[in-house]
Protein backbone atom coordinates (compact mmCIF):
# COMPACT_ATOMS: atom_id res chain seq x y z
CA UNK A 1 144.44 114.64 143.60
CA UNK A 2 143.55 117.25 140.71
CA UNK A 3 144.34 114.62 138.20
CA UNK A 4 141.37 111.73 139.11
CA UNK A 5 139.13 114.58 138.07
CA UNK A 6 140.29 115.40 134.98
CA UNK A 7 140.47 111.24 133.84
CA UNK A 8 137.09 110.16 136.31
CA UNK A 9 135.72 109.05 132.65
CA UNK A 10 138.73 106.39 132.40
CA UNK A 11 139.36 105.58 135.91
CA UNK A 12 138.29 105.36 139.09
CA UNK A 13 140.69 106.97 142.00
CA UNK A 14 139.09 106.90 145.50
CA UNK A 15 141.71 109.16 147.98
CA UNK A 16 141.12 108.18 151.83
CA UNK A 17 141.42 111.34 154.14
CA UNK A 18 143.88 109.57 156.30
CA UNK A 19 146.99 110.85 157.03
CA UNK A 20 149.93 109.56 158.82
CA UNK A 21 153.14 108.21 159.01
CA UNK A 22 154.12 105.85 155.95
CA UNK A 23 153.94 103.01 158.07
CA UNK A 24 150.62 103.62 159.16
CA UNK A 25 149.49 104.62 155.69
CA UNK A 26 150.68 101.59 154.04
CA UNK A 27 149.22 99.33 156.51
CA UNK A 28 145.50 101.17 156.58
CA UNK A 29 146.26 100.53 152.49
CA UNK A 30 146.39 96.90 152.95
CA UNK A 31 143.36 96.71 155.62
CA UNK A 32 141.47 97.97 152.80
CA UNK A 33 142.90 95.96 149.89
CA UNK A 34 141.83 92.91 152.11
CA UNK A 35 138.41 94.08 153.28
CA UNK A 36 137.65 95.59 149.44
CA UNK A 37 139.21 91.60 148.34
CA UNK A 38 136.66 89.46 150.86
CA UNK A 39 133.71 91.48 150.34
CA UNK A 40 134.52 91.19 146.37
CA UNK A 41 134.61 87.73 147.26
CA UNK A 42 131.16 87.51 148.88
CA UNK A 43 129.96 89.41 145.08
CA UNK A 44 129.28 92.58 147.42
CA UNK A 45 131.18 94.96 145.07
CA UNK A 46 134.91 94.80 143.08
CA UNK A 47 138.33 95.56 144.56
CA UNK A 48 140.08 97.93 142.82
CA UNK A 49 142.96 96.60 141.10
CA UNK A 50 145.08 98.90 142.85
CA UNK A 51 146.18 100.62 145.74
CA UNK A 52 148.61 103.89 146.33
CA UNK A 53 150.21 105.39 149.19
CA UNK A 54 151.57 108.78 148.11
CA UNK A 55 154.24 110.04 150.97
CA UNK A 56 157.40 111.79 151.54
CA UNK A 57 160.48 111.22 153.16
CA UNK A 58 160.36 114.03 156.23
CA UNK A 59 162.43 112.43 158.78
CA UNK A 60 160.06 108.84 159.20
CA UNK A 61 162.04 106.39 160.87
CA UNK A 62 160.00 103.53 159.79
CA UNK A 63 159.97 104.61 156.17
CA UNK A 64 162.35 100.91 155.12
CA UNK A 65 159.18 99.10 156.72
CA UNK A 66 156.45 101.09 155.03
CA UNK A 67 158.49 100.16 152.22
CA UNK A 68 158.93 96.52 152.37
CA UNK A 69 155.12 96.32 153.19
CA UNK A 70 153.87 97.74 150.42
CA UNK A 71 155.88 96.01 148.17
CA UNK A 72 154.94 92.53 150.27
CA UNK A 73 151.19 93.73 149.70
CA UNK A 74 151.31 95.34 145.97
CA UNK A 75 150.54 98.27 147.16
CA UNK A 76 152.01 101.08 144.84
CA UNK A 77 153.97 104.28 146.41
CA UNK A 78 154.51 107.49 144.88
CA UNK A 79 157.19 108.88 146.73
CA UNK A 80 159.46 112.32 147.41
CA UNK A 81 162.40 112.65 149.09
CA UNK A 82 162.52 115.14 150.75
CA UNK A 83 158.74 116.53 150.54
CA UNK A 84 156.31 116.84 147.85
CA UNK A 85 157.16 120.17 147.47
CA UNK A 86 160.23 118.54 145.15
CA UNK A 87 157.44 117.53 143.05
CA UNK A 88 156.03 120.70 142.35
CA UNK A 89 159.00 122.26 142.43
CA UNK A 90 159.97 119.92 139.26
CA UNK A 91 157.32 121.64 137.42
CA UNK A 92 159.00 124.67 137.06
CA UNK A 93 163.19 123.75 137.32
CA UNK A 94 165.60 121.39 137.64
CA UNK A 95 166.42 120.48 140.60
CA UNK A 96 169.70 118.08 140.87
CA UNK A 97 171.00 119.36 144.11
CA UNK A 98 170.18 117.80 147.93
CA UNK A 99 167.87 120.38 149.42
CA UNK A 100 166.06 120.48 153.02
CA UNK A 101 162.26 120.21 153.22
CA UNK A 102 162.11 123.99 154.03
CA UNK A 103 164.08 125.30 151.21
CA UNK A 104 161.79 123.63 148.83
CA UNK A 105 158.87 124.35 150.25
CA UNK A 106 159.55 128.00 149.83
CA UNK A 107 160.76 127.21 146.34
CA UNK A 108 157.50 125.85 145.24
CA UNK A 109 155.61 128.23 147.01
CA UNK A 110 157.46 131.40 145.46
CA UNK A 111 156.09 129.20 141.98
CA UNK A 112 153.00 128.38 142.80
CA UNK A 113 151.89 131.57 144.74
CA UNK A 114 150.42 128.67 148.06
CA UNK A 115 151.48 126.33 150.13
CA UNK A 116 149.98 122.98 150.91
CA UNK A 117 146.55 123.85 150.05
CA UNK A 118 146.72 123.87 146.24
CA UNK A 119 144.15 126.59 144.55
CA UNK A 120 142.56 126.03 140.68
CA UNK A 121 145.11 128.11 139.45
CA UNK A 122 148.13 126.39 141.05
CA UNK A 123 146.64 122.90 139.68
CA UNK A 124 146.14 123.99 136.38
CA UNK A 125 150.08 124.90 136.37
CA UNK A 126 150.98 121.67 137.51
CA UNK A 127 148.82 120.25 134.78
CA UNK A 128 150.40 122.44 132.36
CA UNK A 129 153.59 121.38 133.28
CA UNK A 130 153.48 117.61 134.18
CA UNK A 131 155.19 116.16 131.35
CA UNK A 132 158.43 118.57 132.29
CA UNK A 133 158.00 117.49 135.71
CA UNK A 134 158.41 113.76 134.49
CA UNK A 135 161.19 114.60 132.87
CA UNK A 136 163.24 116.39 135.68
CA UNK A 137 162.39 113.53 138.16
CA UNK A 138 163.27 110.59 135.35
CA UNK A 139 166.67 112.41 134.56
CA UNK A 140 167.32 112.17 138.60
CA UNK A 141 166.54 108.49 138.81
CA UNK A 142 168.80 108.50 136.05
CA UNK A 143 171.48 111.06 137.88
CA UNK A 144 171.35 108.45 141.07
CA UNK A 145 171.39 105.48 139.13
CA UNK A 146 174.72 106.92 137.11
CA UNK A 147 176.41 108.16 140.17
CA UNK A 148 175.88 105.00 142.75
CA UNK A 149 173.69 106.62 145.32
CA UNK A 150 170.17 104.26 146.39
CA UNK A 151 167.03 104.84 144.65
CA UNK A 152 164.95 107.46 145.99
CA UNK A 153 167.92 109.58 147.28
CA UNK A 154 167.59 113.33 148.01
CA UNK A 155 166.55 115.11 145.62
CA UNK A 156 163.87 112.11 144.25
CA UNK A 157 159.95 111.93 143.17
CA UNK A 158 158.20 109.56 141.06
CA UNK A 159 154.92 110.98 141.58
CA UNK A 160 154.83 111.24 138.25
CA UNK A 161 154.43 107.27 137.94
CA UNK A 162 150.75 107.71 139.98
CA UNK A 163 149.61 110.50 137.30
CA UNK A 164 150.92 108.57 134.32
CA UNK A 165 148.77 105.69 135.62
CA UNK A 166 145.71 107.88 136.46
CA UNK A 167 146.02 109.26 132.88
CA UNK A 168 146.37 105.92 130.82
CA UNK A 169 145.34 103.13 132.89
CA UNK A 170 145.52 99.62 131.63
């Protein structure tokens, strides 16, 4: 996460190397809240105030659970649908169409010039770019809300929600 390096003066944004299912990321999220909350308790160090699970929608079966457990816990999740590939994809175009995770993978490759492994140069276009990126993915909560289809239909991110809280926290 490019963006708790530019902001480490304001906030604090500890990333666990841990990756998984959502399921399993949610609930290794809320093992942690509760171990970070009883040694806070015992005045061995502070909790942070909160916790993220950034994930996609690939084909997860459990994804409703991972859900409804971080929202039992108040655990935060910034979310694509279908991969975060949509995300960076947003940086560059508008994307209002349903598209397979392959298709935009190649899509925000062919922008960013990588794939998963994001260089300097890809980051600082994503930086660049962010607030157009916010943009794109509000006006396609908006597009799903207007048309009827479920939150966090295909195409979907609010990524943008984690970096908006990384850059002004409360």
């Amino acid at each position: 996460m490019h963006w708790y390096r530019l902001y480490r003066a304001r906030v604090i944004v500890t990333v666990d190397d841990f990756h998984g299912a959502p399921l399993q990321l949610v609930q290794k999220a809320a093992n942690q809240q509760k171990l970070d909350r009883r040694e806070a308790a015992r005045g061995r160090g502070d909790a942070f105030n909160e916790y993220w699970c950034v994930f996609d929608r690939d084909q997860h079966p459990k994804l409703p659970d991972a859900m409804q457990l971080a929202a039992a816990r108040g655990i935060m999740v910034a979310f694509s649908n279908p991969c975060i590939e949509l995300w960076f994809l947003l940086h560059f175009t508008d994307q209002r169409a349903e598209l397979d995770t392959r298709t935009a993978q190649r899509c925000a490759e062919r922008h960013l010039g990588v794939r998963k492994q994001l260089t300097p140069s890809a980051l600082d276009q994503l930086v660049a770019r962010h607030d157009q990126a916010r943009d794109r993915a509000q006006a396609l909560d908006r597009k799903h809300s207007g048309d009827g289809s479920p939150a966090h239909s295909n195409p979907s991110s609010d990524v943008w929600r984690l970096v908006d809280k990384i850059q002004t926290p409360d």
